[in-house]
C-alpha atoms as a PDB file:
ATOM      1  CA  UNK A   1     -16.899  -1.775 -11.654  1.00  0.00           C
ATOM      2  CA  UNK A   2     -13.097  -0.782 -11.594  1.00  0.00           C
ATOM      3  CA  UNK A   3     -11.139  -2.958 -13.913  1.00  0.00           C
ATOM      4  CA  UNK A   4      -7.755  -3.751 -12.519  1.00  0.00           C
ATOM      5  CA  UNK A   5      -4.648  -3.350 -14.493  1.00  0.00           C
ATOM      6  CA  UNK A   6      -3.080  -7.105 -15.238  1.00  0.00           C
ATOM      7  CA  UNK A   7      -0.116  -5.823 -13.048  1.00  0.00           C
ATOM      8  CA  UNK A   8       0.668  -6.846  -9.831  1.00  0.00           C
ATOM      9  CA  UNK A   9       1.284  -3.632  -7.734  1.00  0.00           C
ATOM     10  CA  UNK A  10       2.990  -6.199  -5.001  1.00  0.00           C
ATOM     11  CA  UNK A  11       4.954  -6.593  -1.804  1.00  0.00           C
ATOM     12  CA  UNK A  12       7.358  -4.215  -2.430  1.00  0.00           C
ATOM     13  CA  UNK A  13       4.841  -1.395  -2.786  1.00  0.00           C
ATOM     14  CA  UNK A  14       3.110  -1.870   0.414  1.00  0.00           C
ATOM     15  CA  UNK A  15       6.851  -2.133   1.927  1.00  0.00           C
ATOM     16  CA  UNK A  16       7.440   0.903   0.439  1.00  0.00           C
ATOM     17  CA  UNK A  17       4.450   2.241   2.265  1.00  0.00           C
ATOM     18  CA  UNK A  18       6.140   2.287   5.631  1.00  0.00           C
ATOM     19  CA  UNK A  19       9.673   3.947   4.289  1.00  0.00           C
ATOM     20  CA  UNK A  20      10.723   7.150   6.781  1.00  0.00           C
ATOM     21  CA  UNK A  21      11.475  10.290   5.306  1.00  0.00           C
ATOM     22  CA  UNK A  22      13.823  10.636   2.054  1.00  0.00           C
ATOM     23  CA  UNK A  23      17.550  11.105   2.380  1.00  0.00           C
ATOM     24  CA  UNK A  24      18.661  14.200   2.103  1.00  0.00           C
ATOM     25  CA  UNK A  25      20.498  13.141  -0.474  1.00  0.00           C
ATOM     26  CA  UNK A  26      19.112  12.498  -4.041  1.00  0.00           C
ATOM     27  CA  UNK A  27      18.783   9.060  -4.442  1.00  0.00           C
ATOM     28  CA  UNK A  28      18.703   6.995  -7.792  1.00  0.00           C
ATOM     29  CA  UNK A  29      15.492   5.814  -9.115  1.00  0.00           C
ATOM     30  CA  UNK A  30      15.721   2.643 -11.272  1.00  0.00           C
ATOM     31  CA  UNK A  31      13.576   3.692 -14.215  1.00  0.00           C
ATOM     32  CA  UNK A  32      14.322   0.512 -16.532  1.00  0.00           C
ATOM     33  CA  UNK A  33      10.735  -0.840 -16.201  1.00  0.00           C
ATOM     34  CA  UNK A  34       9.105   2.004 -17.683  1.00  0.00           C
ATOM     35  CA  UNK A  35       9.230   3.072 -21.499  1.00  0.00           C
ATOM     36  CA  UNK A  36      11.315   5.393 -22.426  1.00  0.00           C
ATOM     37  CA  UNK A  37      10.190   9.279 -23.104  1.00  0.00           C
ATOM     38  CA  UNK A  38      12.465  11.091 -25.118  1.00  0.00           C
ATOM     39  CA  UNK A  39      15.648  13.190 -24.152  1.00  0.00           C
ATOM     40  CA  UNK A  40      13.538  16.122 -24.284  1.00  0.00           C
ATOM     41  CA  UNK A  41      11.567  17.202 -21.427  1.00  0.00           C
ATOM     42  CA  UNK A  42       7.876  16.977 -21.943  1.00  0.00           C
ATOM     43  CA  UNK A  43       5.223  19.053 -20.218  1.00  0.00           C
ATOM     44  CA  UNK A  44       2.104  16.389 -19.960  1.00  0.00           C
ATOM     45  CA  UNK A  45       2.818  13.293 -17.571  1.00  0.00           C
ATOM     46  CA  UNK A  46       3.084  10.216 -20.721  1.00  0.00           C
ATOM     47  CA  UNK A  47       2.548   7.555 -17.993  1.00  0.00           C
ATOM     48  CA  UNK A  48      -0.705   8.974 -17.081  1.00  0.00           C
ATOM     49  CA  UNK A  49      -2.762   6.960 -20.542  1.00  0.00           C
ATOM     50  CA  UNK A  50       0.049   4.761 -21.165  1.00  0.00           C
ATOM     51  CA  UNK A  51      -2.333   1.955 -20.630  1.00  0.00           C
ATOM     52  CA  UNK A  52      -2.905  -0.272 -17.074  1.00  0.00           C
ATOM     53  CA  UNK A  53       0.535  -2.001 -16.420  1.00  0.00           C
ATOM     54  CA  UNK A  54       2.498   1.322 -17.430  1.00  0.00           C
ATOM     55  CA  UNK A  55       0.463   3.159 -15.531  1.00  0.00           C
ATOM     56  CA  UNK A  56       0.631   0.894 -12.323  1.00  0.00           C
ATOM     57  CA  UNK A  57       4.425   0.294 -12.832  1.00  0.00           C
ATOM     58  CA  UNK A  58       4.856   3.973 -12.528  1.00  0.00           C
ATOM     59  CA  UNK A  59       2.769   4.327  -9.586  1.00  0.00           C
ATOM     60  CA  UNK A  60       5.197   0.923  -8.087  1.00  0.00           C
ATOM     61  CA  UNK A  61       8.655   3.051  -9.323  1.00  0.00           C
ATOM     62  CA  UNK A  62       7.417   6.397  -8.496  1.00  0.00           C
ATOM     63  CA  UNK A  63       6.101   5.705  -4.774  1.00  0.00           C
ATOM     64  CA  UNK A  64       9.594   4.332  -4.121  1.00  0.00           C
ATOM     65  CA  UNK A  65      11.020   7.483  -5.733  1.00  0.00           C
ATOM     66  CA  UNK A  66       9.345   9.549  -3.845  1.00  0.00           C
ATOM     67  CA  UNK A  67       9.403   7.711  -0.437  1.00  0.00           C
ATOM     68  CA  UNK A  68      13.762   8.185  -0.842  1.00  0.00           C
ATOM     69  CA  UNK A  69      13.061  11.571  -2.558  1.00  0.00           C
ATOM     70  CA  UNK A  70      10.616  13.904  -1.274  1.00  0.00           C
ATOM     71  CA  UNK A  71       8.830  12.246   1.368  1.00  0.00           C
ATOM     72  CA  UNK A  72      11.018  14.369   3.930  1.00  0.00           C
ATOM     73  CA  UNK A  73       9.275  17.546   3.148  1.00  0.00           C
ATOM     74  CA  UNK A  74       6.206  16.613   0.899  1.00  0.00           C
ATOM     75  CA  UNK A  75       5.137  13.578   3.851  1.00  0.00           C
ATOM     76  CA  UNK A  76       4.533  10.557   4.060  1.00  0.00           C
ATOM     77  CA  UNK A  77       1.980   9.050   1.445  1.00  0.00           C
ATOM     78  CA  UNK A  78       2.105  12.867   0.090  1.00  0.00           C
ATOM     79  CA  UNK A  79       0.139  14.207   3.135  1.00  0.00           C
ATOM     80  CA  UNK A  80       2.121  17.420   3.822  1.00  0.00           C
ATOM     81  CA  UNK A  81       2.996  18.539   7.328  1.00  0.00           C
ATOM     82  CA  UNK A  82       2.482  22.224   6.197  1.00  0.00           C
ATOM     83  CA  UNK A  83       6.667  22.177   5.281  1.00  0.00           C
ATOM     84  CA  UNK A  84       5.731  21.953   2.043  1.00  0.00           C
ATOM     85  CA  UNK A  85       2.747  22.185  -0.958  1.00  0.00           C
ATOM     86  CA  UNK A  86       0.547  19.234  -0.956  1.00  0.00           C
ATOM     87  CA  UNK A  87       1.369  17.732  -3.714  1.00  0.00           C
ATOM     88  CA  UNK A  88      -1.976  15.570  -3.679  1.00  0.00           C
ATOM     89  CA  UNK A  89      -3.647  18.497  -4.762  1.00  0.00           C
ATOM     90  CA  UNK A  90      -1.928  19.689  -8.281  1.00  0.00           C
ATOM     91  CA  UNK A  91      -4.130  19.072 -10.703  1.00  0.00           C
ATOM     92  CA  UNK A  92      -3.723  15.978 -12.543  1.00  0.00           C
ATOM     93  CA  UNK A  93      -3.479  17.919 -16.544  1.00  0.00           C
ATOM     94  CA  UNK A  94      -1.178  19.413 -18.042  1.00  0.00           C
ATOM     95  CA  UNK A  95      -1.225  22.843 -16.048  1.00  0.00           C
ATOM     96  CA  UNK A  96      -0.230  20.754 -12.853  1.00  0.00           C
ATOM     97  CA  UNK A  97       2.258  18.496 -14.908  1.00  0.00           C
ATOM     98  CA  UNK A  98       4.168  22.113 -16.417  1.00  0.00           C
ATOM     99  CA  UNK A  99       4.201  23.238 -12.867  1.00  0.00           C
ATOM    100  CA  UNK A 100       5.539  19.860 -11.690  1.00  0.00           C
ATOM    101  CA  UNK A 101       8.089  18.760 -13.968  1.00  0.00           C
ATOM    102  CA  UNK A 102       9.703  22.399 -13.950  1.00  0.00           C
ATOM    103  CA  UNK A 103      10.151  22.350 -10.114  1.00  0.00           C
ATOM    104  CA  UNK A 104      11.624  18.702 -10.137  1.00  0.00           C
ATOM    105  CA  UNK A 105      14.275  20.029 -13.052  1.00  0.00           C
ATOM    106  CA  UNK A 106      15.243  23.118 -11.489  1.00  0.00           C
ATOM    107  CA  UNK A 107      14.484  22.963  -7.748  1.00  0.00           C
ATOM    108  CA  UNK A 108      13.322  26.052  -5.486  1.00  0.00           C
ATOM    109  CA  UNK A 109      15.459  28.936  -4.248  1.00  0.00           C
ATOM    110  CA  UNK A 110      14.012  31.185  -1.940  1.00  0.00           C
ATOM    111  CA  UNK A 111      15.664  34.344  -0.458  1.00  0.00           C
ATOM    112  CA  UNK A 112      19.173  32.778  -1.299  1.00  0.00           C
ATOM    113  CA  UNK A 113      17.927  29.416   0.656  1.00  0.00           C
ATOM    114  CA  UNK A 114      17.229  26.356  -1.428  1.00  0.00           C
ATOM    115  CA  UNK A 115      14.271  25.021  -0.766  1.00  0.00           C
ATOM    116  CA  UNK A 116      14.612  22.552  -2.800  1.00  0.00           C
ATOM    117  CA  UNK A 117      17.183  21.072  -4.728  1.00  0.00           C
ATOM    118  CA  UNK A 118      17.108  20.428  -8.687  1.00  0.00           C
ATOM    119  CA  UNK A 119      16.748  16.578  -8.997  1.00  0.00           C
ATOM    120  CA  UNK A 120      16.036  16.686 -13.148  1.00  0.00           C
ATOM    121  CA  UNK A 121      20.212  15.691 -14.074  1.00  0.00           C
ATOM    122  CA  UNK A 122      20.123  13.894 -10.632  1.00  0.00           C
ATOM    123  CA  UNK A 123      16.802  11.507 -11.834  1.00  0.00           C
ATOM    124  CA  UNK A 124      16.245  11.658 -14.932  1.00  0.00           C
ATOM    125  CA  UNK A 125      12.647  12.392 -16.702  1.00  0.00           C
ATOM    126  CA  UNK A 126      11.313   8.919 -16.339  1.00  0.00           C
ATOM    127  CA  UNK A 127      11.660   9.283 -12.658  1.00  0.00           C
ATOM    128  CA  UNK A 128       9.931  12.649 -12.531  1.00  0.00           C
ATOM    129  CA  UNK A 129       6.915  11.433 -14.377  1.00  0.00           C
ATOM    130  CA  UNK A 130       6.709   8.172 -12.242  1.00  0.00           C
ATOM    131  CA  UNK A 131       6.600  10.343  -9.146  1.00  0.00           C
ATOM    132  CA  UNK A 132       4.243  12.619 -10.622  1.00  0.00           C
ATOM    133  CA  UNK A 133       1.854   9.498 -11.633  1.00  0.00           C
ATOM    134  CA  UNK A 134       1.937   8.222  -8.095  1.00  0.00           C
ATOM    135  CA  UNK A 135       1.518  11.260  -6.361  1.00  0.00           C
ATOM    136  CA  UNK A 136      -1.598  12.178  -8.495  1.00  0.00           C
ATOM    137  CA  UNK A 137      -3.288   8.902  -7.761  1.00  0.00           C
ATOM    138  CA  UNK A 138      -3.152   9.359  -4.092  1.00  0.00           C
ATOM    139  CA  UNK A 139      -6.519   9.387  -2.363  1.00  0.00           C
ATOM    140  CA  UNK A 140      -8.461  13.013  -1.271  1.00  0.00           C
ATOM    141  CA  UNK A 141      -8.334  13.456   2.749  1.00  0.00           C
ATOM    142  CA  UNK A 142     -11.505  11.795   4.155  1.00  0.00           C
ATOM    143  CA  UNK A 143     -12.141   9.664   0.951  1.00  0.00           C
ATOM    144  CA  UNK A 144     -11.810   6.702   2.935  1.00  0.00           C
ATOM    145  CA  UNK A 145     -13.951   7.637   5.697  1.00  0.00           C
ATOM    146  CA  UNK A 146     -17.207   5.969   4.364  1.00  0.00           C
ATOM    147  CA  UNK A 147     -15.538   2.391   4.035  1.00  0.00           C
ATOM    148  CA  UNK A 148     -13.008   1.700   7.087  1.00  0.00           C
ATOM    149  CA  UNK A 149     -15.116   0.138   9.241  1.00  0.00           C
ATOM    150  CA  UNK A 150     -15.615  -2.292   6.265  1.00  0.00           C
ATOM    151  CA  UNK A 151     -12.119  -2.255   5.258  1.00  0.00           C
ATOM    152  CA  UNK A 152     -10.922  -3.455   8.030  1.00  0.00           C
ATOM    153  CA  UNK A 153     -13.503  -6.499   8.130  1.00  0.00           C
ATOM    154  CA  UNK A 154     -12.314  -7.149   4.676  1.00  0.00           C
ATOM    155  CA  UNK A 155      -8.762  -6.942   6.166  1.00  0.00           C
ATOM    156  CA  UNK A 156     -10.153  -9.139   8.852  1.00  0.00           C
ATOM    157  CA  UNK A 157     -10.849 -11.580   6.780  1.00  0.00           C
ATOM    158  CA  UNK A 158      -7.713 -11.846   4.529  1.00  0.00           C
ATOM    159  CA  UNK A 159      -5.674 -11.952   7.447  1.00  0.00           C
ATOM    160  CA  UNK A 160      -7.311 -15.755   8.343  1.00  0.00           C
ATOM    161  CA  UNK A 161      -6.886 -17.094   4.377  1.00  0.00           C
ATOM    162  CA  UNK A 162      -4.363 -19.281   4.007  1.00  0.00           C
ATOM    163  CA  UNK A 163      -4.592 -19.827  -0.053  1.00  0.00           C
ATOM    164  CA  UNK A 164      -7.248 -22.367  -1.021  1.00  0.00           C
ATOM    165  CA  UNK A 165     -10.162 -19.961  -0.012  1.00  0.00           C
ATOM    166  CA  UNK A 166     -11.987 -18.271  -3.095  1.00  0.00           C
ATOM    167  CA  UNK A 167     -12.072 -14.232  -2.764  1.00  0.00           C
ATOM    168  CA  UNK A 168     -13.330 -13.414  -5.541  1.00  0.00           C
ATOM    169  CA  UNK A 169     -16.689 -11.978  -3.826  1.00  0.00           C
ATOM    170  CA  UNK A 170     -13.878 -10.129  -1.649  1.00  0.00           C
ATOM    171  CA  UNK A 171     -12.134  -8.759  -5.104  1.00  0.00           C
ATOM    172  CA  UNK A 172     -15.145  -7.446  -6.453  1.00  0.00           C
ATOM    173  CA  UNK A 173     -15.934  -5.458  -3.356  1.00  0.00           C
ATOM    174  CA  UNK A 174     -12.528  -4.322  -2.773  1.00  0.00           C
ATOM    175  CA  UNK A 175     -12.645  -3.106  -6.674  1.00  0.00           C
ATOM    176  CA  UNK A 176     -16.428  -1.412  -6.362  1.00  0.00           C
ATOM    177  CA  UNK A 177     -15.465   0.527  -3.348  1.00  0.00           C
ATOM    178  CA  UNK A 178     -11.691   1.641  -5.129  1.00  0.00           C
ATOM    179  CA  UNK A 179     -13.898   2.800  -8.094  1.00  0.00           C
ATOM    180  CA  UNK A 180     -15.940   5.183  -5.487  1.00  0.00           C
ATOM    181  CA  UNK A 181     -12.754   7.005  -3.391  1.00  0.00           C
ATOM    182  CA  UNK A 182     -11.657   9.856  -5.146  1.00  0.00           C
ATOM    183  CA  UNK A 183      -8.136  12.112  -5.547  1.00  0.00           C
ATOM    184  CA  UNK A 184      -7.228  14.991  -4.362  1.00  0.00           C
ATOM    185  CA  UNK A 185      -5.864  15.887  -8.253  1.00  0.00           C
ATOM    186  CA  UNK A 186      -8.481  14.624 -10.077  1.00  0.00           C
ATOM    187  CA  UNK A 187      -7.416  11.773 -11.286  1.00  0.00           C
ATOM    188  CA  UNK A 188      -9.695   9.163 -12.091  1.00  0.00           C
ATOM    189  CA  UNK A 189      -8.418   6.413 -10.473  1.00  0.00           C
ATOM    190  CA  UNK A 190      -6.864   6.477  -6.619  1.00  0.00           C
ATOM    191  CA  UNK A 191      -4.174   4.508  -5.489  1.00  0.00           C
ATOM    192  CA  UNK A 192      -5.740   3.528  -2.284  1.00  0.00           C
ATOM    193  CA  UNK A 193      -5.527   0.802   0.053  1.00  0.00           C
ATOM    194  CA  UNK A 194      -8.758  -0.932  -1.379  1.00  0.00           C
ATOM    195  CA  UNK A 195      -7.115  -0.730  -5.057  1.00  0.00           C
ATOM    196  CA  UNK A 196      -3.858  -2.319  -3.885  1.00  0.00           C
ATOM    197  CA  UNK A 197      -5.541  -5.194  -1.732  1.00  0.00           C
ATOM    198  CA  UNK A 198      -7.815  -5.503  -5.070  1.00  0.00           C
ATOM    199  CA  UNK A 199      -4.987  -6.096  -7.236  1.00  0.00           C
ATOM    200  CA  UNK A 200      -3.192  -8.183  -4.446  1.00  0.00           C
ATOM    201  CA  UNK A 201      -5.920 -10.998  -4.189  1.00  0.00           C
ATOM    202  CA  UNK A 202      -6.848 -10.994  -7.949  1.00  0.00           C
ATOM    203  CA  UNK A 203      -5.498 -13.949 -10.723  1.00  0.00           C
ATOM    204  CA  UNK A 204      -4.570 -17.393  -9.807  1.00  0.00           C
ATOM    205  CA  UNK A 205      -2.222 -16.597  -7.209  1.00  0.00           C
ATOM    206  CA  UNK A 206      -3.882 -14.276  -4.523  1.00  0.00           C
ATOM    207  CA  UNK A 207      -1.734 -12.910  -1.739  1.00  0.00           C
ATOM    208  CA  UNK A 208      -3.947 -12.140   1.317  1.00  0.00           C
ATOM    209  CA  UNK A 209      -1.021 -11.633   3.698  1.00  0.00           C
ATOM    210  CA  UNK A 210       0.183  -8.862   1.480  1.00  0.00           C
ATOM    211  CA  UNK A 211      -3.343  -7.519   0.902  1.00  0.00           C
ATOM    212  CA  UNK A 212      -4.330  -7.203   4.159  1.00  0.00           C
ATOM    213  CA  UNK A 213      -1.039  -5.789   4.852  1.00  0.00           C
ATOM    214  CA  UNK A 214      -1.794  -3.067   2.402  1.00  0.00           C
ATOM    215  CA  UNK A 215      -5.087  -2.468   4.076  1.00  0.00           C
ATOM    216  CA  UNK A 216      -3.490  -2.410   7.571  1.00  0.00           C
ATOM    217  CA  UNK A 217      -0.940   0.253   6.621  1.00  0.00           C
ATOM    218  CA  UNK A 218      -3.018   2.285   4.101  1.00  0.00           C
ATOM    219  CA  UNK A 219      -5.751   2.426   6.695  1.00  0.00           C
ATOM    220  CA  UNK A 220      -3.460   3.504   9.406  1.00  0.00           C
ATOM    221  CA  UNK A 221      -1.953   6.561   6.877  1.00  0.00           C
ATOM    222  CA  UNK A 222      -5.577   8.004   6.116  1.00  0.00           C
ATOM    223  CA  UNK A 223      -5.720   8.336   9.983  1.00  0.00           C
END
């Protein structure tokens, strides 16, 4: 069975779930949450073994980031339109993190046309690596196919708790099926909706609206 990270992914991250595209301008990241990396610019994501709540803090600071950042070209929940690579499917080691963290410093010119812009002074390197976490962890196209029509039962059902129910049978199936959808990267753990709704409804003070929230939107994105 999965084991959850202590961490909260919360409201905020399925809010950020439903952002439009980015601005075309860069905008700030607020990085103060995650531990600091050095002044030097490293070439293997640290946030990616940094232990559960790093790890799903970055995932939390870097789907923001990217929702304000690159979601205009890269898509929405990283599914690419064709505009630009799909980013779900660099691989999550340090070949795709050298290729990653040297486009986000120093952009892409192509033909005299900037194809994109240099955010590395703009963000800083805790941003980059907290994009790069969350867009690794995103789920492979179809991986949610096998479980929707349960998902949304499970959704179902969270929608009707009002806070004194126990889900903890709920929790554990939420977490068994996040432990079986896979990323497009690699990675071994996927950020989907299941995970988030997981997270949402585990410790003392579940949040069904919220998790069945995450399921309704997440759910809606793989299709």
């Amino acid at each position: 069975m999965l084991r959850l990270p202590i961490s909260v992914l919360g409201l905020s991250l399925v809010a950020s779930m439903t952002l439009a595209h980015g601005d075309v301008a860069p905008q700030a990241v607020d990085t103060d949450a995650l531990p600091d990396v050095g002044e030097e610019w490293l070439i293997e994501n640290p946030y990616r073994d940094a232990g559960p709540e790093v790890w799903a803090k970055a995932i939390e600071i870097g789907d923001s980031g990217y929702n304000q950042n690159c979601a205009r070209c890269h898509g929405l929940g990283v599914v690419s339109g064709g505009l630009a690579p799909d980013l779900r499917y660099l691989e999550a080691e340090e070949y795709g993190d050298e290729w990653f963290v040297e486009r986000f410093q120093t952009g892409y010119t192509q033909n005299g046309i900037t194809k994109m812009p240099a955010f590395g002074e703009l963000l800083g390197q805790k941003a980059a690596w907290a994009i790069r976490t969350y867009v690794e962890t995103r789920p492979d196209d179809g991986a949610l196919d096998d479980y929707t029509v349960r998902l949304k039962e499970i959704r179902d059902s969270l929608a009707g708790m009002s806070g004194g129910e126990d889900a903890s049978a709920l929790q554990a199936e939420l977490a068994e099926i996040a432990a079986e959808i896979e990323t497009g990267s690699g990675a071994p753990v996927a950020d989907s909706p299941a995970y988030r709704a997981a997270n949402l409804i585990s410790g003392d003070t579940p949040n069904f609206k919220a998790a069945s929230e995450a399921l309704t939107i997440g759910l809606s994105a793989a299709h």
